[in-house]
Protein backbone atom coordinates (compact mmCIF):
# COMPACT_ATOMS: atom_id res chain seq x y z
CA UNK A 1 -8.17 -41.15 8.11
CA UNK A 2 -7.18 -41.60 4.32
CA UNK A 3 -8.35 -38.07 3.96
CA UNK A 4 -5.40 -36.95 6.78
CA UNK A 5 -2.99 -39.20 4.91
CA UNK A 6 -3.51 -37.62 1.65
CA UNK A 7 -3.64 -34.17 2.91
CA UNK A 8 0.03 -34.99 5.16
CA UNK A 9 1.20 -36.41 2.26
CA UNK A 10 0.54 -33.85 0.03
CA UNK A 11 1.89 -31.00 2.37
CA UNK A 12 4.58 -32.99 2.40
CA UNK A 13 5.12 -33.06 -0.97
CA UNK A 14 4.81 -29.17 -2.09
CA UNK A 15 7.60 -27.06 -3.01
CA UNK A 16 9.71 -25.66 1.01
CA UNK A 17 7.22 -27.90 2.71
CA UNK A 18 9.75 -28.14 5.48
CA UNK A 19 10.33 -24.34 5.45
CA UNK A 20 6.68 -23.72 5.95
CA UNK A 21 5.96 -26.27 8.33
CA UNK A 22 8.83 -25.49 10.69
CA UNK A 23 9.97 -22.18 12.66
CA UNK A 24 11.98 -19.94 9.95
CA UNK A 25 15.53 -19.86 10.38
CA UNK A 26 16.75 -18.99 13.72
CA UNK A 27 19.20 -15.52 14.01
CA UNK A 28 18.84 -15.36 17.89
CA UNK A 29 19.86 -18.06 20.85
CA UNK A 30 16.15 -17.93 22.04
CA UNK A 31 14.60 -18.08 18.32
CA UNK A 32 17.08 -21.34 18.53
CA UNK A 33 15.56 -22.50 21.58
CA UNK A 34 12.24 -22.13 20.29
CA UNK A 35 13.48 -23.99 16.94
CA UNK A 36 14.49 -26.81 18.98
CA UNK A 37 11.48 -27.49 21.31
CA UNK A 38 9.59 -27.40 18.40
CA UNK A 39 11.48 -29.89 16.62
CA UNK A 40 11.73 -32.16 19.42
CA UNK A 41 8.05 -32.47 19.96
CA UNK A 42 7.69 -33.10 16.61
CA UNK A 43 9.75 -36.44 16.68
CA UNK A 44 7.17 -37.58 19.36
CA UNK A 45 4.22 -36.05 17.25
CA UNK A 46 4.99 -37.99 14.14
CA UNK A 47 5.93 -40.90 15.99
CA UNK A 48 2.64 -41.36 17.52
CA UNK A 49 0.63 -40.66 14.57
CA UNK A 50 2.46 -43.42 12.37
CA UNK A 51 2.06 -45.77 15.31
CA UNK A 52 -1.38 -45.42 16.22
CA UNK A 53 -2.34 -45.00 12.23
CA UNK A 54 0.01 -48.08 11.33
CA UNK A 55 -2.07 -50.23 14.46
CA UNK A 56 -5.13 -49.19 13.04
CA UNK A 57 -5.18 -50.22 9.63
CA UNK A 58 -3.31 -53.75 10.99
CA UNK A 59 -6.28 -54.26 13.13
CA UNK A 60 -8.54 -53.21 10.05
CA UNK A 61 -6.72 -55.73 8.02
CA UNK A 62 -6.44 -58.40 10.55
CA UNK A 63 -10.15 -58.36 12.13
CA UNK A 64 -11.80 -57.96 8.61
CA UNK A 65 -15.15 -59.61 8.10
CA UNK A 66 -13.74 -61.91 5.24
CA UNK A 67 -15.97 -64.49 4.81
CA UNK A 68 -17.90 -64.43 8.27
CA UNK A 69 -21.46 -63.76 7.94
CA UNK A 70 -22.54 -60.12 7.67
CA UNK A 71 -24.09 -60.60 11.38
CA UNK A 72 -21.70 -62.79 12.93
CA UNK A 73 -19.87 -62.05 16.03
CA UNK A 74 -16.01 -61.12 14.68
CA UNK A 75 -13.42 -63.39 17.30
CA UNK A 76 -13.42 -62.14 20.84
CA UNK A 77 -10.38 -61.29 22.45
CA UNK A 78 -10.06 -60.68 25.88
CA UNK A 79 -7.52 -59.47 28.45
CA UNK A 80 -3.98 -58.22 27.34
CA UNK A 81 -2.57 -57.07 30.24
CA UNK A 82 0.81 -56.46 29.58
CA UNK A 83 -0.02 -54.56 26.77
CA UNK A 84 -2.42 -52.20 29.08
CA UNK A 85 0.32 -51.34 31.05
CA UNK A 86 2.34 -50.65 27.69
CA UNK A 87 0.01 -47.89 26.35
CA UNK A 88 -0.77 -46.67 29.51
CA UNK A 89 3.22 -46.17 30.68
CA UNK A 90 4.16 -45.19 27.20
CA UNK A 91 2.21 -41.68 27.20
CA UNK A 92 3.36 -40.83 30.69
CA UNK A 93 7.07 -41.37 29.39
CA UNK A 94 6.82 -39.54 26.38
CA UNK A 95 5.11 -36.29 28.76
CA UNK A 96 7.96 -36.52 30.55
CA UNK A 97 10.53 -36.51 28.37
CA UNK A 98 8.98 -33.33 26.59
CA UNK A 99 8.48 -31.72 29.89
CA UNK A 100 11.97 -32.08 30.51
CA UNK A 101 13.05 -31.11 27.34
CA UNK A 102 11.02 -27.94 27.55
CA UNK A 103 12.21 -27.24 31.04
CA UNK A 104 16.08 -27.39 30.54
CA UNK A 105 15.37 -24.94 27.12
CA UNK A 106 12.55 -22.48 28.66
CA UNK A 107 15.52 -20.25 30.95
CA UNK A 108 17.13 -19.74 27.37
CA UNK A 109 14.07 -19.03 25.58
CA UNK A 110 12.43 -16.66 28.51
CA UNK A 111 15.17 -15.14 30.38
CA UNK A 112 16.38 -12.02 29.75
CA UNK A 113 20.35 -11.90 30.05
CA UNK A 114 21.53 -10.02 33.15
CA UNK A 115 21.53 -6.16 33.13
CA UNK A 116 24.87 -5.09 32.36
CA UNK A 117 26.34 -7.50 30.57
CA UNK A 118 29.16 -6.46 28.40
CA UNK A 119 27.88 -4.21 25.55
CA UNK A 120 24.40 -4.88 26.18
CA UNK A 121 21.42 -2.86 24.99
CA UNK A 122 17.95 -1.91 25.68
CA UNK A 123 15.30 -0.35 23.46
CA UNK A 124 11.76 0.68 24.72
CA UNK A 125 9.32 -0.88 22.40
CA UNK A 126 5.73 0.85 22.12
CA UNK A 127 2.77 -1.01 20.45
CA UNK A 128 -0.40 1.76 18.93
CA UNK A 129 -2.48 1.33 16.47
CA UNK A 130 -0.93 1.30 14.22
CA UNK A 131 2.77 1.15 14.51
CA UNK A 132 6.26 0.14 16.20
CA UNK A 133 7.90 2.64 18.21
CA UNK A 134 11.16 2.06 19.00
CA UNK A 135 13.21 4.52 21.67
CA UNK A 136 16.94 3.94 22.39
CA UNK A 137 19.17 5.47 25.21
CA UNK A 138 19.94 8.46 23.88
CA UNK A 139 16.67 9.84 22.62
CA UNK A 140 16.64 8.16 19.08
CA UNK A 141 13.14 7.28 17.82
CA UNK A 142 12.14 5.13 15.10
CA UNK A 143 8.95 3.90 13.86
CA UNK A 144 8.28 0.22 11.97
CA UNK A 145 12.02 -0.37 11.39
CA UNK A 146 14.49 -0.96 14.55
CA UNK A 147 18.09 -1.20 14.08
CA UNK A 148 20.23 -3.04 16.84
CA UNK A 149 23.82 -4.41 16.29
CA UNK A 150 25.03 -8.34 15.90
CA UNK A 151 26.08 -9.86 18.50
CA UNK A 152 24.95 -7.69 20.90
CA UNK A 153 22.20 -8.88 23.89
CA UNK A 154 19.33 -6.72 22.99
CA UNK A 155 16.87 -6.37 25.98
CA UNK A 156 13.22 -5.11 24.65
CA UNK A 157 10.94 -3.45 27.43
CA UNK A 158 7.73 -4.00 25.68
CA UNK A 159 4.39 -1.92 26.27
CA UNK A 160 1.38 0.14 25.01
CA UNK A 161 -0.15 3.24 26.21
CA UNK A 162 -3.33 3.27 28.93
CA UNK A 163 -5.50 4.46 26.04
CA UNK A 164 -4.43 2.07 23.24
CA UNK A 165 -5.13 -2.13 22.83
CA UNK A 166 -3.22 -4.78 23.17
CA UNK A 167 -0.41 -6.04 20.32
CA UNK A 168 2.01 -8.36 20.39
CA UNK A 169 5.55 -7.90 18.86
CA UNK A 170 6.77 -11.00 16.70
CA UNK A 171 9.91 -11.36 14.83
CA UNK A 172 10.09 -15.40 14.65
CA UNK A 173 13.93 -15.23 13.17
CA UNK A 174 14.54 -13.19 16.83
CA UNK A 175 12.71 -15.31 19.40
CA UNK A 176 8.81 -16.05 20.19
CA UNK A 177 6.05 -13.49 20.80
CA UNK A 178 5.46 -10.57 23.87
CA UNK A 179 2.50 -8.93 24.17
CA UNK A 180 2.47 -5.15 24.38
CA UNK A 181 -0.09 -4.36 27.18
CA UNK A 182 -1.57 -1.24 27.95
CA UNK A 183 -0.13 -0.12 31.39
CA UNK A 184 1.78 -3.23 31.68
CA UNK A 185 5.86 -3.94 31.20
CA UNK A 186 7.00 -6.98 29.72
CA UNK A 187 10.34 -8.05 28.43
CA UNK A 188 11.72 -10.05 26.41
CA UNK A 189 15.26 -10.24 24.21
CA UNK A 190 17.24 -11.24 21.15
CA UNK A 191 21.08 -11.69 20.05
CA UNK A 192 21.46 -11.61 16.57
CA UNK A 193 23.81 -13.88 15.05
CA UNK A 194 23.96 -12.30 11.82
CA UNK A 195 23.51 -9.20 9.93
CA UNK A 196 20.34 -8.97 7.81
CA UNK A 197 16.93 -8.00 7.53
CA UNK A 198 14.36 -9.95 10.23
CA UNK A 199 10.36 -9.34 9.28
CA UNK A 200 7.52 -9.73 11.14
CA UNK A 201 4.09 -8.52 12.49
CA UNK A 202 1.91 -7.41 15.33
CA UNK A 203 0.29 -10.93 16.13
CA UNK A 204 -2.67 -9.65 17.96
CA UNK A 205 -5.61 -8.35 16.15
CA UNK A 206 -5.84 -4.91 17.06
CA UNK A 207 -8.34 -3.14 14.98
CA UNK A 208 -8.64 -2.32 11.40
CA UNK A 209 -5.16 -1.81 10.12
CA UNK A 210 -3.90 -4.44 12.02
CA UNK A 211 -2.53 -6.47 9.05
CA UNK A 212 -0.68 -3.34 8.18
CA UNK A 213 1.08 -3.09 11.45
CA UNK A 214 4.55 -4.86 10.42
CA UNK A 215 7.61 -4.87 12.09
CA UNK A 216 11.44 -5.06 10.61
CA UNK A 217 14.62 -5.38 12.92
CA UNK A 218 17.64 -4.34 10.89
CA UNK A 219 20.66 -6.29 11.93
CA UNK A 220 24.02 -3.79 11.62
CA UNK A 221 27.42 -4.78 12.39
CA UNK A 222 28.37 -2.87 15.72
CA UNK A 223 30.21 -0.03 14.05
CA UNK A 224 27.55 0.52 11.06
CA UNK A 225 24.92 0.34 14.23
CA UNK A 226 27.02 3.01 16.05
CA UNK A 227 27.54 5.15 13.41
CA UNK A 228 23.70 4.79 12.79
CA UNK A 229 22.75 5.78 16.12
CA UNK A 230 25.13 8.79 16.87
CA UNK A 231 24.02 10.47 12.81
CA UNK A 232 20.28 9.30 14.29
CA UNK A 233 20.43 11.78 16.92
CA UNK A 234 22.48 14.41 15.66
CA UNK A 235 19.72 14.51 12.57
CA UNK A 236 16.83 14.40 15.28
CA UNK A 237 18.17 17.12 17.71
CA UNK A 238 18.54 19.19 14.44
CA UNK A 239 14.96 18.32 12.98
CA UNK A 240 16.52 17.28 9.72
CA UNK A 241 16.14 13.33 10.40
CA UNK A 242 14.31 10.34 8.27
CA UNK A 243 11.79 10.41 11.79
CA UNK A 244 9.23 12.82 9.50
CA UNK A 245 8.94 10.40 6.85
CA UNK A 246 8.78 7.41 9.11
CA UNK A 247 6.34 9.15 11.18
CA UNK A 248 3.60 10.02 8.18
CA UNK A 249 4.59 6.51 6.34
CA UNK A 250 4.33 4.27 9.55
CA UNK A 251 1.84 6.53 11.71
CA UNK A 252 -0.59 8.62 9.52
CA UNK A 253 -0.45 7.30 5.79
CA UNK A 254 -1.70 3.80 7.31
CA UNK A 255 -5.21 5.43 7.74
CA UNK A 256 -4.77 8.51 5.31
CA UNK A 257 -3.55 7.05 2.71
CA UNK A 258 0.57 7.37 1.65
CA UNK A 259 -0.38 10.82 -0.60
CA UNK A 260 -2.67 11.46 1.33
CA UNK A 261 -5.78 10.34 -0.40
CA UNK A 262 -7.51 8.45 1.89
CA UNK A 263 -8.16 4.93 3.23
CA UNK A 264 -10.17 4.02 6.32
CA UNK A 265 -9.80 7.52 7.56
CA UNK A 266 -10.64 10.79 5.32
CA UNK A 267 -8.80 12.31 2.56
CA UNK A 268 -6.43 14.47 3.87
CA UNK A 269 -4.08 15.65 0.92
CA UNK A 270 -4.29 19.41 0.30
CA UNK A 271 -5.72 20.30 3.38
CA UNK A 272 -4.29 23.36 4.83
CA UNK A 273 -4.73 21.63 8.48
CA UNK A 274 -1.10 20.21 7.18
CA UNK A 275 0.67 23.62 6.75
CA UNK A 276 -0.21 24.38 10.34
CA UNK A 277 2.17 23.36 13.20
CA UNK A 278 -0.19 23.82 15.52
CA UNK A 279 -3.10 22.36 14.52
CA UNK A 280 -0.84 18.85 13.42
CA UNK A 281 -0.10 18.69 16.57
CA UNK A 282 -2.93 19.45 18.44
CA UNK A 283 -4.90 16.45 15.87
CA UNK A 284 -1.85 14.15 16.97
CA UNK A 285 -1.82 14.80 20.52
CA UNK A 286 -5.34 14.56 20.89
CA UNK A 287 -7.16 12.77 18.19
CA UNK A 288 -10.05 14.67 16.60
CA UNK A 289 -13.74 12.71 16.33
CA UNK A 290 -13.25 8.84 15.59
CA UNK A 291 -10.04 9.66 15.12
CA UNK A 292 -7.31 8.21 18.22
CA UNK A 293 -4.38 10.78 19.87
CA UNK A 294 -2.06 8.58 17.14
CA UNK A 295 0.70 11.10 18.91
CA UNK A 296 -0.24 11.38 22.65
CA UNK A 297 3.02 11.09 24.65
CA UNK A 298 5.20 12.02 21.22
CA UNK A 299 8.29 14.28 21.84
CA UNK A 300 8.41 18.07 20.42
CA UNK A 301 11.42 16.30 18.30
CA UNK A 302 8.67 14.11 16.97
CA UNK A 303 6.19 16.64 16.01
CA UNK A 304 8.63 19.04 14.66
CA UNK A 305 10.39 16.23 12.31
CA UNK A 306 6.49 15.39 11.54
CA UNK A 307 5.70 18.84 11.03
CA UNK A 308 8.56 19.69 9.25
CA UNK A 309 8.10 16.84 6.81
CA UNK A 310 5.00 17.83 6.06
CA UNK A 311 5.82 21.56 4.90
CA UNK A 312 8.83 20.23 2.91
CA UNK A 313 6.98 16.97 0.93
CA UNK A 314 3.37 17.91 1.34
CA UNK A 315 0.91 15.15 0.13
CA UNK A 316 -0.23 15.60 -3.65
CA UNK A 317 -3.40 12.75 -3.50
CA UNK A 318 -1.51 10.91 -6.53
């Protein structure tokens, strides 16, 4: 027990204790939601433990030995009925009171706002290994980094390919965890308050570069989002867009290293495999020995910008 107290008390005591023992910030309604159910349990959680560590050391100091004989009976006490009743009803209101909390906040937390609401927007959210793929309406792709608008309902649609493992997208400013499933839809939503940059990470442990599997949602105002989005795809259709360098930064150089010099998979900088159209995307597509199809179910817009990235920046191995 005096161990707990020190270590509480300590904790406590360090430098954004608060910050790290509560939710971050909230940006989103839901990630508000969440913020609050936490906090509320909390009251109860701290409550108890004073009250049941504050009885114990009173009974501690009251029933103490003092100056009774090592192996003499301490003073029976029998019977306290009201008290019974007390500790008995006491739990069963506190359960209830949380339960209810919980209940009246889950809808806000867990339901996503009704399809077409004004302005709304939904992005198609793809967990692999090892990376964030994010696809819009019209066609734009982006990998690691999404970009959605403030103030705007956001509605993900959150999955993983048949052939892949299960992750779990987590941005805590935006709202609480959703699995990405292989062969399996779920959803789940945000509305950021404000604009800003909102970290996070997969939060299931899906293989060896899981810790490396981040995700960033990049909150625009609507016009800087709109303007985003249309330059997005007029870059893409052309093959001239950032989706190259996000694909070999956020898909390949996790393995392959970021020149190219090798990690948990084989050095790859210098090979003439990377020169050849054809044969990147036949390796993507399809995977090659231990190697997984990283890029099975890509567009052609996402092996050319790959492709072309690759011919134009080729990695040195520095």
């Amino acid at each position: 027990m005096v161990f707990a107290v020190v270590s509480l008390v300590t904790a406590l005591a360090a430098p954004g204790a608060f910050a790290q023992l509560a939710p971050v910030e909230p940006a989103s309604p839901n990630a508000e939601g969440i913020r609050d159910s936490y906090l509320f349990v909390s009251i109860f959680v701290v409550a108890i433990f004073v009250l049941v560590e504050g009885l114990l050391i009173a009974f501690i100091w009251k029933y103490r030995r003092q100056k009774r004989a090592r192996f003499d009976d301490g003073a029976q006490v029998h019977g306290a009925t009201n008290l019974e009743l007390v500790w008995t009803a006491g739990p069963v209101l506190v359960l209830a009171a949380i339960a209810a909390f919980v209940f009246v906040e889950l809808p806000g937390i867990k339901n996503v706002p009704a399809a077409g609401a004004s302005g709304d927007l939904e992005i198609r959210v793809t967990g692999r290994q090892f990376y964030w793929q994010y696809e819009y309406p019209n066609g734009v792709i982006a990998v690691d980094r999404m970009r959605a608008p403030a103030g705007v309902p956001v509605r993900l649609v959150v999955t993983a390919p048949d052939e892949d493992v299960i992750h779990s997208w987590w941005i805590p400013a935006l709202g609480g965890k959703i699995d990405a499933i292989p062969g399996r839809v779920n959803e789940t939503w945000f509305e950021a308050s404000r604009e800003g940059v909102f970290r996070g990470q997969c939060a299931e442990l899906c293989g060896a570069e899981h810790a490396r599997m981040l995700a960033e949602v990049e909150v625009l105002s609507r016009a800087a989002f709109a303007a985003w989005l249309e330059e997005r795809r007029d870059e893409q259709t052309a093959g001239t867009s950032e989706l190259g360098q996000e694909l070999w930064e956020g898909v390949c150089a996790k393995c392959h290293g970021l020149a190219g010099e090798g990690g948990i998979a084989r050095r790859i900088a210098g090979s003439t495999i990377l020169q050849d159209p054809e044969a990147v995307e036949d390796i993507v597509r399809n995977g090659r020995r231990t190697m997984p199809a990283v890029g099975a179910g890509w567009t052609s817009e996402q092996i050319e910008a790959l492709t072309t990235y690759l011919q134009e920046s080729p990695p040195s191995g520095n």
